[in-house]
C-alpha atoms as a PDB file:
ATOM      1  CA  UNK A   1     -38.099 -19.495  21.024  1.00  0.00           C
ATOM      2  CA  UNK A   2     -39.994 -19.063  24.265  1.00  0.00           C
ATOM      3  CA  UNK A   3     -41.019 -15.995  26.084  1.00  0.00           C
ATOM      4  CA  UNK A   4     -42.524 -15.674  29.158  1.00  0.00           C
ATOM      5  CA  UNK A   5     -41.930 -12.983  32.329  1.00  0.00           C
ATOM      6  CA  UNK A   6     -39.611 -14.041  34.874  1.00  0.00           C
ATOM      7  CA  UNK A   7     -40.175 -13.163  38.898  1.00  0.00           C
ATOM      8  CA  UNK A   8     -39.578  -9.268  38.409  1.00  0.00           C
ATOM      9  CA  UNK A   9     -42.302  -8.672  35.745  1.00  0.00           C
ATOM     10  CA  UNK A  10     -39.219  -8.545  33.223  1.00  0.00           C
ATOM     11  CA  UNK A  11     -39.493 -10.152  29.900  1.00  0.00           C
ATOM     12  CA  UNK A  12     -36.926 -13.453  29.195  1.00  0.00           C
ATOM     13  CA  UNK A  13     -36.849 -14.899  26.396  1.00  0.00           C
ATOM     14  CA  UNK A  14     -34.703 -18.609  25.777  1.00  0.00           C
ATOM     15  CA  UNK A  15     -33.526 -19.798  23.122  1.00  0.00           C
ATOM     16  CA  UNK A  16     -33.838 -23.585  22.124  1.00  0.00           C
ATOM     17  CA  UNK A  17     -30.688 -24.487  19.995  1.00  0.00           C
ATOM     18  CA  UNK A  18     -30.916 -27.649  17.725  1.00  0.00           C
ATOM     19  CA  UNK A  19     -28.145 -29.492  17.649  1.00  0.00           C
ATOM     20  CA  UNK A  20     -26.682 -30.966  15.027  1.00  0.00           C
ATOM     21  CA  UNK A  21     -26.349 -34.924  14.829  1.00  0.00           C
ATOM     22  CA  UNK A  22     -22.925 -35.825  14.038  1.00  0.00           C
ATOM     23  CA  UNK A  23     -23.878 -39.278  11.955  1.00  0.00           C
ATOM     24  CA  UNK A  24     -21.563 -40.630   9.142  1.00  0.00           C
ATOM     25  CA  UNK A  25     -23.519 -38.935   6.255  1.00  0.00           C
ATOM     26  CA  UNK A  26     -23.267 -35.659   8.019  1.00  0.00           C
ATOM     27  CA  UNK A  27     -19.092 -36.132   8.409  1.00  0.00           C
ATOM     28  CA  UNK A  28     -18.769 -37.611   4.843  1.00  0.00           C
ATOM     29  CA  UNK A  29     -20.851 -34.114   3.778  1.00  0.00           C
ATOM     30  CA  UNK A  30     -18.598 -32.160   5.936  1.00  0.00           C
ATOM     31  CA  UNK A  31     -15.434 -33.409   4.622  1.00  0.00           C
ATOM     32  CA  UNK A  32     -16.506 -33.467   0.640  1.00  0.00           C
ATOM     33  CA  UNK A  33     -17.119 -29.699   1.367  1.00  0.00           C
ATOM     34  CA  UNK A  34     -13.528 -28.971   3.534  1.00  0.00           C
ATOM     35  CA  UNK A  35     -11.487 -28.289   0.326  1.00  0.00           C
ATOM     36  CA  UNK A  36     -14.118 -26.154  -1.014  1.00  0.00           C
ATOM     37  CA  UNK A  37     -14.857 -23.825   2.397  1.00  0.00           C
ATOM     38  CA  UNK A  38     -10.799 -23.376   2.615  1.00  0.00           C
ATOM     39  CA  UNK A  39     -10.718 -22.087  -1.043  1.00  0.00           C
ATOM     40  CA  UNK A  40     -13.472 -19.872  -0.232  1.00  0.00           C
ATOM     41  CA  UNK A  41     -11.843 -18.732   2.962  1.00  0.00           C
ATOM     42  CA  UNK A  42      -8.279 -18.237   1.771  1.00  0.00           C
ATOM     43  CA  UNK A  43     -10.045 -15.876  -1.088  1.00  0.00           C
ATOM     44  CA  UNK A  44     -11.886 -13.989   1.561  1.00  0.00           C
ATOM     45  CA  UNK A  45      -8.785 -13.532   4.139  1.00  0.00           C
ATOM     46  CA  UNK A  46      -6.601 -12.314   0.979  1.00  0.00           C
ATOM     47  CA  UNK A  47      -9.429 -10.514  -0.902  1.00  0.00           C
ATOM     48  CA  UNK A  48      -8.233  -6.870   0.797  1.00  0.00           C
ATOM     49  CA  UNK A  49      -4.579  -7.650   0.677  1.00  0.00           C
ATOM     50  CA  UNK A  50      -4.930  -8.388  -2.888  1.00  0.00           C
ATOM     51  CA  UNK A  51      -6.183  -4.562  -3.893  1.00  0.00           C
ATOM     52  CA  UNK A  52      -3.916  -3.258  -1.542  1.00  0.00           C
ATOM     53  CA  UNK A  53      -0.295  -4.837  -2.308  1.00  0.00           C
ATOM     54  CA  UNK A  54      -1.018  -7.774  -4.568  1.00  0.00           C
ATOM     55  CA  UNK A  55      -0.793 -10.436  -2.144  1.00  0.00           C
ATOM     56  CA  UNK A  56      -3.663 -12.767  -3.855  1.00  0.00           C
ATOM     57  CA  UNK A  57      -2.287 -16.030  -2.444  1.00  0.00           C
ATOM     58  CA  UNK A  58      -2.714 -18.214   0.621  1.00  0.00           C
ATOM     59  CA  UNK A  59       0.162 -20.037   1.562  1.00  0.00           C
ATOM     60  CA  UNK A  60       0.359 -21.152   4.727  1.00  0.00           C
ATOM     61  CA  UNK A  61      -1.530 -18.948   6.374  1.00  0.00           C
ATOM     62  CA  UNK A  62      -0.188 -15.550   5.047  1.00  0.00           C
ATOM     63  CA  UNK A  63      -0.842 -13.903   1.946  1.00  0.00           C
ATOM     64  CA  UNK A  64       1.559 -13.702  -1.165  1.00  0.00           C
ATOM     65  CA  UNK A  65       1.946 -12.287  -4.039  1.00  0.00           C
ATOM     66  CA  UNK A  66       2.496 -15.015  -7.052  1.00  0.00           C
ATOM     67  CA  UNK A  67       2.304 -13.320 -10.233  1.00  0.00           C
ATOM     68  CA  UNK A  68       3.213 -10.308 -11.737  1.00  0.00           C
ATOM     69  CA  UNK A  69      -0.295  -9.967 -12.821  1.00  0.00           C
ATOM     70  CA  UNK A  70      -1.491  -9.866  -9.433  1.00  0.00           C
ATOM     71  CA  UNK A  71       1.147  -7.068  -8.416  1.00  0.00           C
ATOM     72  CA  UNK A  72      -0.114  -5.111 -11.532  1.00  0.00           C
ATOM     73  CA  UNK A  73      -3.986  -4.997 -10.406  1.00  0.00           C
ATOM     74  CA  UNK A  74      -2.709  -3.565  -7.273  1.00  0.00           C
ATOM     75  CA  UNK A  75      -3.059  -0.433  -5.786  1.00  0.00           C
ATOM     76  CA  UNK A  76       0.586  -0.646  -4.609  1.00  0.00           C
ATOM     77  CA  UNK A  77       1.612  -1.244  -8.768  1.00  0.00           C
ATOM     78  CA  UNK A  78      -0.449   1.945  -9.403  1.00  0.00           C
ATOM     79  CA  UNK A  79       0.624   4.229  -6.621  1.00  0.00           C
ATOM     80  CA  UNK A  80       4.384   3.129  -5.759  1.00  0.00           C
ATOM     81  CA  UNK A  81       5.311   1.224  -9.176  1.00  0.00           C
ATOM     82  CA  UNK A  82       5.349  -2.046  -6.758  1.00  0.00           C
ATOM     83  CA  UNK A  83       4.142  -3.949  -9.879  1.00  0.00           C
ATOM     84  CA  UNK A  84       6.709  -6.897 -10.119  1.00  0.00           C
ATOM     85  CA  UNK A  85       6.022 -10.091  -8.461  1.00  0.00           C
ATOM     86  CA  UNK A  86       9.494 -11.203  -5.870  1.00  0.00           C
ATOM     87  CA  UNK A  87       9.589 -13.628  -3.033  1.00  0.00           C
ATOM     88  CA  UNK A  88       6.290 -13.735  -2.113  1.00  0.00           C
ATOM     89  CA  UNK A  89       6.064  -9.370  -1.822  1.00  0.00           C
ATOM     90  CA  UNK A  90       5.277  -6.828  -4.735  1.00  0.00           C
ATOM     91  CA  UNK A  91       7.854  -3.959  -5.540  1.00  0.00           C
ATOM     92  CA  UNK A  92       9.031  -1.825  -7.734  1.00  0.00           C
ATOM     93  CA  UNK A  93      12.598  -3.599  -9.705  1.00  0.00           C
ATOM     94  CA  UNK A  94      12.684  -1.097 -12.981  1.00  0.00           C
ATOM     95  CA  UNK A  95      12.509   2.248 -13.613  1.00  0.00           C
ATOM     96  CA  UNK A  96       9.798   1.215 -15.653  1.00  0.00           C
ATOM     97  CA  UNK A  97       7.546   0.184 -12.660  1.00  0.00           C
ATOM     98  CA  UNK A  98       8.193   3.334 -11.280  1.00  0.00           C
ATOM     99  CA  UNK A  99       7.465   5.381 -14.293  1.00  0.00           C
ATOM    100  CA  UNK A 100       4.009   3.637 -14.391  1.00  0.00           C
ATOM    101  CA  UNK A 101       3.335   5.004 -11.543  1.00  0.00           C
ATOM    102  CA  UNK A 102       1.363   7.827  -9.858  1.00  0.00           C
ATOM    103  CA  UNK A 103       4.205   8.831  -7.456  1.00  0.00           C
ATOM    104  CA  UNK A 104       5.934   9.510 -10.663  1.00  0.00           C
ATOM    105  CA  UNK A 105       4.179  12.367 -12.277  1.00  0.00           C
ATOM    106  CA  UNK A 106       2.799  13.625  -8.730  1.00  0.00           C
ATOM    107  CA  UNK A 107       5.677  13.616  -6.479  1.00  0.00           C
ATOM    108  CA  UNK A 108       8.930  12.993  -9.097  1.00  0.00           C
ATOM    109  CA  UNK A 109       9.786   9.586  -7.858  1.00  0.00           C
ATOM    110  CA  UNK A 110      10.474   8.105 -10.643  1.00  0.00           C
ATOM    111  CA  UNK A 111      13.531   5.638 -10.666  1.00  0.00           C
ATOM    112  CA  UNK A 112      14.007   2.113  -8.559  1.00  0.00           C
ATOM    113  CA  UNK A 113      16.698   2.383  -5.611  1.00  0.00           C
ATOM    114  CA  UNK A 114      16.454  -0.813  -3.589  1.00  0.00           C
ATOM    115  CA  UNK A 115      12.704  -1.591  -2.685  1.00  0.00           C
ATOM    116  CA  UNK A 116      11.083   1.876  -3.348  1.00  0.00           C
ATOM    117  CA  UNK A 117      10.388   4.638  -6.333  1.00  0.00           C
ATOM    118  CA  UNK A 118      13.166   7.717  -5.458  1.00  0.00           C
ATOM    119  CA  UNK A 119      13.345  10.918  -7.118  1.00  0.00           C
ATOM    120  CA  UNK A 120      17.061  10.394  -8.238  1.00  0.00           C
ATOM    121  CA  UNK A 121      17.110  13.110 -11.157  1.00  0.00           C
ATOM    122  CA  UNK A 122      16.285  17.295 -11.169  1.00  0.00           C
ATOM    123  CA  UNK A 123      14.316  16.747 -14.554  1.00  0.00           C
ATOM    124  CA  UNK A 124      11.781  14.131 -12.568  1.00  0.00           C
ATOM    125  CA  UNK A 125      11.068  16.714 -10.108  1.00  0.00           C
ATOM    126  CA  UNK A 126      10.637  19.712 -12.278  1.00  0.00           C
ATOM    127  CA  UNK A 127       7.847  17.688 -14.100  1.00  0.00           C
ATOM    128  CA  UNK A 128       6.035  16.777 -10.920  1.00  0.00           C
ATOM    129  CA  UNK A 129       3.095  18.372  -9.424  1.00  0.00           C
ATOM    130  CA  UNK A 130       4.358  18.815  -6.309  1.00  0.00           C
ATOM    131  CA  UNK A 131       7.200  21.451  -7.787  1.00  0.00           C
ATOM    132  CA  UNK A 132       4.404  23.163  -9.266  1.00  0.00           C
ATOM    133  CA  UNK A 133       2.724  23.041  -5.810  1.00  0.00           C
ATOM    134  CA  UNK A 134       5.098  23.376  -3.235  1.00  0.00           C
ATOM    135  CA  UNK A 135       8.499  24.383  -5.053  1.00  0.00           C
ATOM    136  CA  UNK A 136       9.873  21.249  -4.448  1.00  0.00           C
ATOM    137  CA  UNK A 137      11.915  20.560  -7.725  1.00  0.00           C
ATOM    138  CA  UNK A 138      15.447  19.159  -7.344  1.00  0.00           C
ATOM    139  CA  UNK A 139      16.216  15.712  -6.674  1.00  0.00           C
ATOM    140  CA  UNK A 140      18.290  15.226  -3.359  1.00  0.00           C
ATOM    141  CA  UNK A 141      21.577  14.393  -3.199  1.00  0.00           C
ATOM    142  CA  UNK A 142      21.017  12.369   0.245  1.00  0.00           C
ATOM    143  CA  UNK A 143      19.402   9.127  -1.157  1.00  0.00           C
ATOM    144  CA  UNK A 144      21.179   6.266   0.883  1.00  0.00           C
ATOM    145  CA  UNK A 145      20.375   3.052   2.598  1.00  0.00           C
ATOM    146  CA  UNK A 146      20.360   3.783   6.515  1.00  0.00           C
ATOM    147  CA  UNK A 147      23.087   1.158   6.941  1.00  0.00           C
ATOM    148  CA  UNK A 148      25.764   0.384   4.779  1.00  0.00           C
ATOM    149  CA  UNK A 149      24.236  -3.023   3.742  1.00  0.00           C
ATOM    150  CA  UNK A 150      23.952  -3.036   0.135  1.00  0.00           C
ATOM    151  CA  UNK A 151      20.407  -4.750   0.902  1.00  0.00           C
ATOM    152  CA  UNK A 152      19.105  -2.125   3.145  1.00  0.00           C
ATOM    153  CA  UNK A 153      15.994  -0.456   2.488  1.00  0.00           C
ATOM    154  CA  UNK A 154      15.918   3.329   1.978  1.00  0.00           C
ATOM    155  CA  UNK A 155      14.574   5.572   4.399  1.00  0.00           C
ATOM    156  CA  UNK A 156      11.262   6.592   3.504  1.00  0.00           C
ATOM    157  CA  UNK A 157      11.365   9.597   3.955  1.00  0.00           C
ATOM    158  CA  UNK A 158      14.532  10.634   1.999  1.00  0.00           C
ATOM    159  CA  UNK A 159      13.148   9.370  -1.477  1.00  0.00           C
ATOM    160  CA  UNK A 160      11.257  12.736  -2.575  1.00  0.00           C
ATOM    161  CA  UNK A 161      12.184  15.799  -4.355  1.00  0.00           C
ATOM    162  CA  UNK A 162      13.434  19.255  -2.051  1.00  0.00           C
ATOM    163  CA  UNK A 163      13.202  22.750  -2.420  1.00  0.00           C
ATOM    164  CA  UNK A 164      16.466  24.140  -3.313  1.00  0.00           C
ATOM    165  CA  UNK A 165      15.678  27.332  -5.244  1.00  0.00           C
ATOM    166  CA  UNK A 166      13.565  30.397  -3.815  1.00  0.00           C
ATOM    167  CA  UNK A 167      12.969  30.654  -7.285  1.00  0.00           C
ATOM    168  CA  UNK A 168      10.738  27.670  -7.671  1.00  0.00           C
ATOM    169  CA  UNK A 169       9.709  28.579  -4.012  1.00  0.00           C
ATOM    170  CA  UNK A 170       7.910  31.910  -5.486  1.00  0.00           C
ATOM    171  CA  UNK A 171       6.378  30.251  -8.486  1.00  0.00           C
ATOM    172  CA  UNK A 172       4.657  27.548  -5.978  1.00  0.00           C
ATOM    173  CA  UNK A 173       0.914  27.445  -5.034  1.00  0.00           C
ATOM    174  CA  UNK A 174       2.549  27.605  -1.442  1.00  0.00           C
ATOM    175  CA  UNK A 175       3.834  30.882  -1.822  1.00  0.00           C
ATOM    176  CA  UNK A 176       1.105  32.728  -3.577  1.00  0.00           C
ATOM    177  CA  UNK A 177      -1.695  31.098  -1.026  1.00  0.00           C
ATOM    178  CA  UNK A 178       0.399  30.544   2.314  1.00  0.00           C
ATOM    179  CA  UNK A 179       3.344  32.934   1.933  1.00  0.00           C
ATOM    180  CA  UNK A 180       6.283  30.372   2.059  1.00  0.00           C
ATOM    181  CA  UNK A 181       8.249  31.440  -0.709  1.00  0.00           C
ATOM    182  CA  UNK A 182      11.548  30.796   0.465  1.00  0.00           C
ATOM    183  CA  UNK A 183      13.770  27.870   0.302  1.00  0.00           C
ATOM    184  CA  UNK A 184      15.206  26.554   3.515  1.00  0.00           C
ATOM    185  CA  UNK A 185      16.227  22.786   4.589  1.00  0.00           C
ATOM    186  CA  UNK A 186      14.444  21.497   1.558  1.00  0.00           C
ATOM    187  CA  UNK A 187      11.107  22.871   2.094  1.00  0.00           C
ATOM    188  CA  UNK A 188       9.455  26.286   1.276  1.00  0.00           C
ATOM    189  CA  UNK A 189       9.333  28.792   4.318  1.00  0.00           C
ATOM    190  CA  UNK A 190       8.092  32.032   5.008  1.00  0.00           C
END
């Protein structure tokens, strides 16, 4: 490194870069090494797709999942019941995935229905913490694919549990804090 001060009093500095001989030893050292830095790599491009949704795997320059094992270290297994291992993706194919789950106990979705956890039963939502929250505790009776392919996925937002009762409305945190203890369109209103 050299410093010096150019014609306006200002400081410069220059860098002197080294380069690198390529010589046989050098590529021989290089290419020994190859396998080894592309291991490394594929763990570090996969490392936050792995917590996330299982996908552990390099293959071909995207991440997969490979093993159930993987899916059930992930936060996707934990949170959605996305614990089993199927072409290359993590999801949820039992009710027992979803029952594993924390969107089971917090939000009543508790049984499989295509690729997701669904609240498909009354008696899941009553136990949930959201019924106790914000009175939603009956299952709705809209759960269908958005198309009438059998291998549609469901809509997102249709898979929770609705308000249906003012009754469960008025025994909600949402009433006694924010006033909305009535039921209307599925939700708790004022």
């Amino acid at each position: 490194m050299w410093s010096g001060v150019d014609s306006f009093g200002r400081l410069r500095r220059s860098v002197v870069i080294t380069q690198w001989k390529m010589t046989n030893r050098n590529l021989l050292v290089l290419l020994a090494l190859t396998p080894l830095l592309t291991g490394c790599w594929d763990a570090l491009w996969c490392r936050g797709d792995c917590e996330a949704s299982g996908r552990c795997t390099s293959q071909s320059g995207y991440c997969v999942a490979t093993s159930d094992q993987d899916c059930g270290k992930s936060i996707g297994c934990r949170d959605y019941g996305a614990c089993t291992v199927e072409k290359g993706w993590c999801r949820p194919t039992s009710d027992e995935d979803c029952r594993k789950s924390t969107n089971c106990a917090g939000e009543g979705k508790c049984a499989v229905r295509g690729a997701y956890c669904v609240a498909a039963n009354d008696e899941d939502c009553r136990k949930s913490t959201k019924c106790k929250y914000d009175g939603t505790c009956a299952a709705r009776d809209d759960l269908r694919p958005p198309s009438a392919s059998p291998s549609a996925n469901w809509a997102v937002g249709d898979l929770g549990c609705k308000a249906t009762s003012t009754g469960d409305c008025q025994n909600s945190e949402v009433c006694r804090k924010d006033g909305r203890c009535t039921a209307k369109d599925g939700a708790c209103v004022k």
